[in-house]
C-alpha atoms as a PDB file:
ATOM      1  CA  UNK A   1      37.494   2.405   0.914  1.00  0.00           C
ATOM      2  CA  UNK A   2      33.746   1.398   0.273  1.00  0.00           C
ATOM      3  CA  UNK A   3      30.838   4.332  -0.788  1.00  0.00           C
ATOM      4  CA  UNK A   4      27.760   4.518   1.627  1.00  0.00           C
ATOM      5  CA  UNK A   5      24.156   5.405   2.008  1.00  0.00           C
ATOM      6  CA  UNK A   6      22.989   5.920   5.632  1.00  0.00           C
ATOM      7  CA  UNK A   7      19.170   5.703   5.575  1.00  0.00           C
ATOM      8  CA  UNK A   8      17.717   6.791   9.372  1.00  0.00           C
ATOM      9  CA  UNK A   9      14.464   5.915  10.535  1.00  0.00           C
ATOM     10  CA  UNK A  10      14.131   9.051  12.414  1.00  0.00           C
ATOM     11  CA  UNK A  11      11.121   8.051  14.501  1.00  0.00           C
ATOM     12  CA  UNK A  12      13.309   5.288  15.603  1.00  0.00           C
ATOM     13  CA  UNK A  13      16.540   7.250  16.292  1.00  0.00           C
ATOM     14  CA  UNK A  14      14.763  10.077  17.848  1.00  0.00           C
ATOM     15  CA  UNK A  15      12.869   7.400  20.581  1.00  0.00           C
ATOM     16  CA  UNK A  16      16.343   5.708  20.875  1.00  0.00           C
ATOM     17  CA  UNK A  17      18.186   8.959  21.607  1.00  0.00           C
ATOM     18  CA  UNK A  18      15.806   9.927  24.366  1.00  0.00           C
ATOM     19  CA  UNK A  19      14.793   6.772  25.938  1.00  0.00           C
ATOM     20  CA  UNK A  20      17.998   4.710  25.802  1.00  0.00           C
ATOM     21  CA  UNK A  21      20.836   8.051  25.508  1.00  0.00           C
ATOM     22  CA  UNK A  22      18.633  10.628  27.326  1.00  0.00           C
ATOM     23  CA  UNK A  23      18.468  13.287  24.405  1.00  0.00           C
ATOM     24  CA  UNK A  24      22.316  14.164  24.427  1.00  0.00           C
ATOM     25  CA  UNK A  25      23.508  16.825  22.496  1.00  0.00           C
ATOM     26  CA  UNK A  26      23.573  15.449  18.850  1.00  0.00           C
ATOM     27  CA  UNK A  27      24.930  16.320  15.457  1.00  0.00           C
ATOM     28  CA  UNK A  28      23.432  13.877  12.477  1.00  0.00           C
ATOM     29  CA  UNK A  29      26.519  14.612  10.215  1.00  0.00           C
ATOM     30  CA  UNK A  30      28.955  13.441  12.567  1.00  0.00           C
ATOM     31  CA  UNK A  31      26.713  10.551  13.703  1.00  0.00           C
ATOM     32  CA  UNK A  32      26.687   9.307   9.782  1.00  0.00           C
ATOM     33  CA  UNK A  33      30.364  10.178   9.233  1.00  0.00           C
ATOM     34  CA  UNK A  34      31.400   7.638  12.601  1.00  0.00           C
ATOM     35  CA  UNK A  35      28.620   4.846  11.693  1.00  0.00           C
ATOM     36  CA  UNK A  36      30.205   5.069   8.025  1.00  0.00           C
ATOM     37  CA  UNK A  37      33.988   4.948   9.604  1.00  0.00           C
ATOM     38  CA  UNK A  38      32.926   2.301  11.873  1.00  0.00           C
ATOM     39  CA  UNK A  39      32.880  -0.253   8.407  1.00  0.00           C
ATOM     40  CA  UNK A  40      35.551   1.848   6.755  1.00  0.00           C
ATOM     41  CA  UNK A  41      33.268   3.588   4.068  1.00  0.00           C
ATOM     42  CA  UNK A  42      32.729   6.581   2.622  1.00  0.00           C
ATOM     43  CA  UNK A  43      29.668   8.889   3.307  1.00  0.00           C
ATOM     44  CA  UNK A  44      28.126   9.654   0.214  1.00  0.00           C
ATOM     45  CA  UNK A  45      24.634  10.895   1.066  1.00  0.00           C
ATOM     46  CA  UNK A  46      22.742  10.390   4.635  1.00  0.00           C
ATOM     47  CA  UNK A  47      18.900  10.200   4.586  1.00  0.00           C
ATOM     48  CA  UNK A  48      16.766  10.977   7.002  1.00  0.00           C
ATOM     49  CA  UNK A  49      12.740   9.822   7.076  1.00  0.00           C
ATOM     50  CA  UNK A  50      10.257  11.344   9.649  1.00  0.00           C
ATOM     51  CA  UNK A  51       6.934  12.956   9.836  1.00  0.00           C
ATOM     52  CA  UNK A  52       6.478  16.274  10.599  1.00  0.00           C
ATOM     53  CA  UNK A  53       3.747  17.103  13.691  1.00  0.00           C
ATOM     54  CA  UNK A  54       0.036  16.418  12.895  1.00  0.00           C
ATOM     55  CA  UNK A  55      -1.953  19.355  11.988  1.00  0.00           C
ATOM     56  CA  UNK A  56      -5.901  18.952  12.751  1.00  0.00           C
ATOM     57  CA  UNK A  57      -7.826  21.866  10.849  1.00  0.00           C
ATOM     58  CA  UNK A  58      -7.927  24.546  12.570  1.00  0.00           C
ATOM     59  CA  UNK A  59      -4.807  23.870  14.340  1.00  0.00           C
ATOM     60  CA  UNK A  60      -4.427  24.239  18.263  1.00  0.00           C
ATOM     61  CA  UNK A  61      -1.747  26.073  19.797  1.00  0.00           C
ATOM     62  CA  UNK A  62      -0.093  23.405  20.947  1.00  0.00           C
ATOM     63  CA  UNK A  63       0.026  21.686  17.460  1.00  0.00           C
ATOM     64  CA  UNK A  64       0.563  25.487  16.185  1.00  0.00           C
ATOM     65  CA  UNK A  65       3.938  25.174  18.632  1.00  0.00           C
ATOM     66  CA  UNK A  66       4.999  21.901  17.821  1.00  0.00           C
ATOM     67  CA  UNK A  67       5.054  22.565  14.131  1.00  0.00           C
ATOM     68  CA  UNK A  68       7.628  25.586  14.419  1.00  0.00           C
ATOM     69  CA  UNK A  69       9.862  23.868  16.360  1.00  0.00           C
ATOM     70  CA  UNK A  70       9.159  21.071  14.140  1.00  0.00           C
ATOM     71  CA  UNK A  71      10.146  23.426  10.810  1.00  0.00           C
ATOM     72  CA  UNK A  72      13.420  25.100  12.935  1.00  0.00           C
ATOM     73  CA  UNK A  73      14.622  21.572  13.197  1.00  0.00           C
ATOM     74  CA  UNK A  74      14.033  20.588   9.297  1.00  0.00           C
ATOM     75  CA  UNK A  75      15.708  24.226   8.707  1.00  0.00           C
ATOM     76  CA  UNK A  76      18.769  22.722  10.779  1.00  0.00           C
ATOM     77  CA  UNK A  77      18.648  19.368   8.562  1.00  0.00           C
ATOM     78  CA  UNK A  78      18.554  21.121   5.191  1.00  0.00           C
ATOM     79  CA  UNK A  79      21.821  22.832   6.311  1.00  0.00           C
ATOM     80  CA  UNK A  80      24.278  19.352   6.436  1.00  0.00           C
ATOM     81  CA  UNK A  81      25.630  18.580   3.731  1.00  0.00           C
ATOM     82  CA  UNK A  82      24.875  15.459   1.925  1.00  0.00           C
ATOM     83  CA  UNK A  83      21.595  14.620   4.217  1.00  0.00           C
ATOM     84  CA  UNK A  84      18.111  14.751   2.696  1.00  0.00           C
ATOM     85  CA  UNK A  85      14.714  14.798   4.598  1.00  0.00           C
ATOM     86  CA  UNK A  86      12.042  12.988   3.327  1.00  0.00           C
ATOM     87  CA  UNK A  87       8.735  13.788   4.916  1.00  0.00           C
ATOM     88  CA  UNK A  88       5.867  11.336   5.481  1.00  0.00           C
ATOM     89  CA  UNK A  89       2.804  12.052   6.846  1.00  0.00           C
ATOM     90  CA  UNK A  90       0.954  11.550   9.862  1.00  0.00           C
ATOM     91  CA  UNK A  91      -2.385   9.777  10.162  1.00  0.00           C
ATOM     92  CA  UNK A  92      -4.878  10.393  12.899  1.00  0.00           C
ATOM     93  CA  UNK A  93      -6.928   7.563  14.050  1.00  0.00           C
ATOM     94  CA  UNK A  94      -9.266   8.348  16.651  1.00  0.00           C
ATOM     95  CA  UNK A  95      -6.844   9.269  19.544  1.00  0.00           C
ATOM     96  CA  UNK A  96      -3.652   7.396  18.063  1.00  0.00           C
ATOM     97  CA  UNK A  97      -1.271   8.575  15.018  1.00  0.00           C
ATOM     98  CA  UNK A  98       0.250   6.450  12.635  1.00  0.00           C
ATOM     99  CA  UNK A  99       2.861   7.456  10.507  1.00  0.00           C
ATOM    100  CA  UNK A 100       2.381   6.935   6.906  1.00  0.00           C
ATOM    101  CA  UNK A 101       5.092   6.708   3.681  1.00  0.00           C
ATOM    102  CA  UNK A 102       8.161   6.786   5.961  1.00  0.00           C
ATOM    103  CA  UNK A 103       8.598   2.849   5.422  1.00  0.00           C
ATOM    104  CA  UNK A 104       7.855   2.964   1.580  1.00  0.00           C
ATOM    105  CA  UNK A 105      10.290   6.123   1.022  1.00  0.00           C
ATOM    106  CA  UNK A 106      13.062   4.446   2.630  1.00  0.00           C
ATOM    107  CA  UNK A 107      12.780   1.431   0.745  1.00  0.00           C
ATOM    108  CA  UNK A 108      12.373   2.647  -2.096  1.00  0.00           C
ATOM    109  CA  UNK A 109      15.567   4.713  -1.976  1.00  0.00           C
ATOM    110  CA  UNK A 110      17.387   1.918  -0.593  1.00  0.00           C
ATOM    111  CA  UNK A 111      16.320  -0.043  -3.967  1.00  0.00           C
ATOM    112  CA  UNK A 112      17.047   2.607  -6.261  1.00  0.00           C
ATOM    113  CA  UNK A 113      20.337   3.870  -4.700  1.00  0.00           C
ATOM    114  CA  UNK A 114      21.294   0.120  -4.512  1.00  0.00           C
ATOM    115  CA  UNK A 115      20.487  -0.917  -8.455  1.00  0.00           C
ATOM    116  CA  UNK A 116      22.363   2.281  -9.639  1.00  0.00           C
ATOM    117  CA  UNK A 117      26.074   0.690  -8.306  1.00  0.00           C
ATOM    118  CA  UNK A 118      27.175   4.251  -6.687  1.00  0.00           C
ATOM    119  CA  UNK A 119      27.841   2.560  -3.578  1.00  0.00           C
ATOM    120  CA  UNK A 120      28.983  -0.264  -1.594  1.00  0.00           C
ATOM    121  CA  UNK A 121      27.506  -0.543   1.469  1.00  0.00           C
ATOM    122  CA  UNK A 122      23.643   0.489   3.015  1.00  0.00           C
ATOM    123  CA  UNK A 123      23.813   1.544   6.644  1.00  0.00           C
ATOM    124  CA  UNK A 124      19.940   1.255   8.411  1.00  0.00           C
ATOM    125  CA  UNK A 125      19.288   2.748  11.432  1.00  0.00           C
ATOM    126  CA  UNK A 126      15.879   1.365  12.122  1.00  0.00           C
ATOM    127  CA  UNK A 127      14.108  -2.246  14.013  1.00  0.00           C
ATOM    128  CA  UNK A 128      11.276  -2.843  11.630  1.00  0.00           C
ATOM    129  CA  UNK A 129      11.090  -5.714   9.444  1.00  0.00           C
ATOM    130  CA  UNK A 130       8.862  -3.599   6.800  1.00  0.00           C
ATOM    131  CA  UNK A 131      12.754  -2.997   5.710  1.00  0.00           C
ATOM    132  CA  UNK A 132      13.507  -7.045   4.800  1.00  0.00           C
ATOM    133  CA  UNK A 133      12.253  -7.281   1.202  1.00  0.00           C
ATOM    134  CA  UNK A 134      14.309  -4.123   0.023  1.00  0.00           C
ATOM    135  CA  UNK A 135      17.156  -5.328   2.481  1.00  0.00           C
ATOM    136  CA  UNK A 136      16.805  -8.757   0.034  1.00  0.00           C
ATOM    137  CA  UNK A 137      16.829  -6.452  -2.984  1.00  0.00           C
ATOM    138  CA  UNK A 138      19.538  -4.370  -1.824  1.00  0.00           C
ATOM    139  CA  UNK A 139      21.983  -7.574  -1.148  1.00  0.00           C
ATOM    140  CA  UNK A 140      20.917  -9.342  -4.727  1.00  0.00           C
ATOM    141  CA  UNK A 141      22.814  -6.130  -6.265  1.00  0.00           C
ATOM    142  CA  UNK A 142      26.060  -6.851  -4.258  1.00  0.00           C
ATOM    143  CA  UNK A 143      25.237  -3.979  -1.766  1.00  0.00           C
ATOM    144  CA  UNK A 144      26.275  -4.495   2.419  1.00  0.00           C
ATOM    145  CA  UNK A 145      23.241  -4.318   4.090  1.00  0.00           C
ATOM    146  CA  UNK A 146      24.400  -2.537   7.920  1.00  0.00           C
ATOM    147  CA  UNK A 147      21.869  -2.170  10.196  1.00  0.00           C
ATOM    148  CA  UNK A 148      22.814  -0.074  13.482  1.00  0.00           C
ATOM    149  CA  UNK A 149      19.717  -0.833  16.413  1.00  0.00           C
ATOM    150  CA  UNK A 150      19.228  -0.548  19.936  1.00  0.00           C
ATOM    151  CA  UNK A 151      19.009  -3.413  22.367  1.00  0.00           C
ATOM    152  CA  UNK A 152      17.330  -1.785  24.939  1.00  0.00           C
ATOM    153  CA  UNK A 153      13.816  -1.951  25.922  1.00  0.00           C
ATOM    154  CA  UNK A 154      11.222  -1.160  24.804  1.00  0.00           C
ATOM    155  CA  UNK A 155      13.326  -0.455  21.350  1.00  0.00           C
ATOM    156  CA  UNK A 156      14.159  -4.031  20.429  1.00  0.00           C
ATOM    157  CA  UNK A 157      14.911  -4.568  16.942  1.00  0.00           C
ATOM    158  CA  UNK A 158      12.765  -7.404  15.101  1.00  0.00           C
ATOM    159  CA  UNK A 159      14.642 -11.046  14.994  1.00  0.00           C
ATOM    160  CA  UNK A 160      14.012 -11.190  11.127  1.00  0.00           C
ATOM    161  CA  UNK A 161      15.552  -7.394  10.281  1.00  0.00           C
ATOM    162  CA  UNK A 162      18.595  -8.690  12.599  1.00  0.00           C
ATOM    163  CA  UNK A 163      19.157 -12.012  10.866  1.00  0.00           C
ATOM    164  CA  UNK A 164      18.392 -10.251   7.122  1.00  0.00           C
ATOM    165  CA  UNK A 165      21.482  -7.678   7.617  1.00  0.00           C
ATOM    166  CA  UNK A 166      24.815  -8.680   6.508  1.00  0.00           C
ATOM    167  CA  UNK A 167      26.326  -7.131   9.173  1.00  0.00           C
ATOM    168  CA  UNK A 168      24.754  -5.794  12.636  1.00  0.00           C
ATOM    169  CA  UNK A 169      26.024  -3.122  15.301  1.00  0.00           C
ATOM    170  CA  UNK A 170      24.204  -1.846  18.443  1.00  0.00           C
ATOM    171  CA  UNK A 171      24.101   1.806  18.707  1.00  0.00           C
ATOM    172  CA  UNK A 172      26.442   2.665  21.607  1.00  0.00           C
ATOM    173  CA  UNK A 173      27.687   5.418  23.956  1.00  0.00           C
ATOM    174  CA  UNK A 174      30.866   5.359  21.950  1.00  0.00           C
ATOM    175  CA  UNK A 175      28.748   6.181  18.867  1.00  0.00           C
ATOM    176  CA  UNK A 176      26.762   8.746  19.901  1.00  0.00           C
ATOM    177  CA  UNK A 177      29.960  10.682  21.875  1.00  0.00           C
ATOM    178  CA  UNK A 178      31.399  10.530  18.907  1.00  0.00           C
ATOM    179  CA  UNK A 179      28.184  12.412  17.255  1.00  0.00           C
ATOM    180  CA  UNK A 180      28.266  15.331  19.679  1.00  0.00           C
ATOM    181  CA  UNK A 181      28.577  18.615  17.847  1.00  0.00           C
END
């Protein structure tokens, strides 16, 4: 049996959860443990990449609100074993966000994690094709790039992420019953 990284885009996951599964109950350890079962490896670390809520200066209630429920939910992540957050940042532009150093976190990890030979396979959960060049990197050291993705609209996966990945696997209902708590 194989060693594995899972590496979630959790912008991605969390839109696919609600808009595709309808926000069911949801437990990220068991939700690495079956996508790492599902290709017969081992879990060996599961990270997770989001933002946390934008803060303007003073903040409003609302943002005030969001944030704590924001922090009780990174309180819940720091408690699984073997899953890291990484925290980007959010950028405002006039009335729109954008999130910023989510992308370049997870690909750098993938690099690193995939040059040091600790594991065998790289399981994605993501649809942007910011991920191909350390996808590339990732397979010229021998790793299994995975990449679990949602077909449904408006989540589609880019073509060139799809066709990079050594292997592919849409995220099902079977997958995420099997990641209840």
């Amino acid at each position: 049996m194989g060693k594995a990284i899972v590496l979630i885009d959790g912008g991605y996951l969390a839109k696919v959860l609600e808009s595709v599964f309808h926000r069911p109950p949801f437990d990220f350890k068991n939700f690495s443990d079956a996508l790492c079962q599902n290709v017969n490896c081992e879990r060996v670390r599961t990270y997770y990449y989001h933002c946390r809520p934008y803060q303007s200066d003073p903040p409003t209630i609302s943002e005030r609100n969001r944030y704590a429920e924001w922090m009780k939910f990174e309180k819940y992540l720091k408690k699984i074993p073997r899953l890291d957050f990484r925290a980007g940042r959010l950028q405002k532009i006039g009335r729109t966000f954008r999130q910023k150093g989510v992308d370049v976190c997870l690909s750098v990890d993938l690099v690193k994690l995939s040059c040091k030979g600790i594991i065998d396979k790289a399981i994605l959960i993501t649809g942007d094709s910011d991920f191909v060049p350390a996808v590339n990197v990732a397979k010229e050291e021998g790793i299994v790039t995975v990449l679990y993705y949602s077909k449904n609209p408006p989540l589609y996966v880019h073509r060139e992420l799809l066709e990079c990945c050594d292997e592919t696997y849409e995220i099902t209902q079977d997958i995420i019953d099997s990641s209840q708590p």
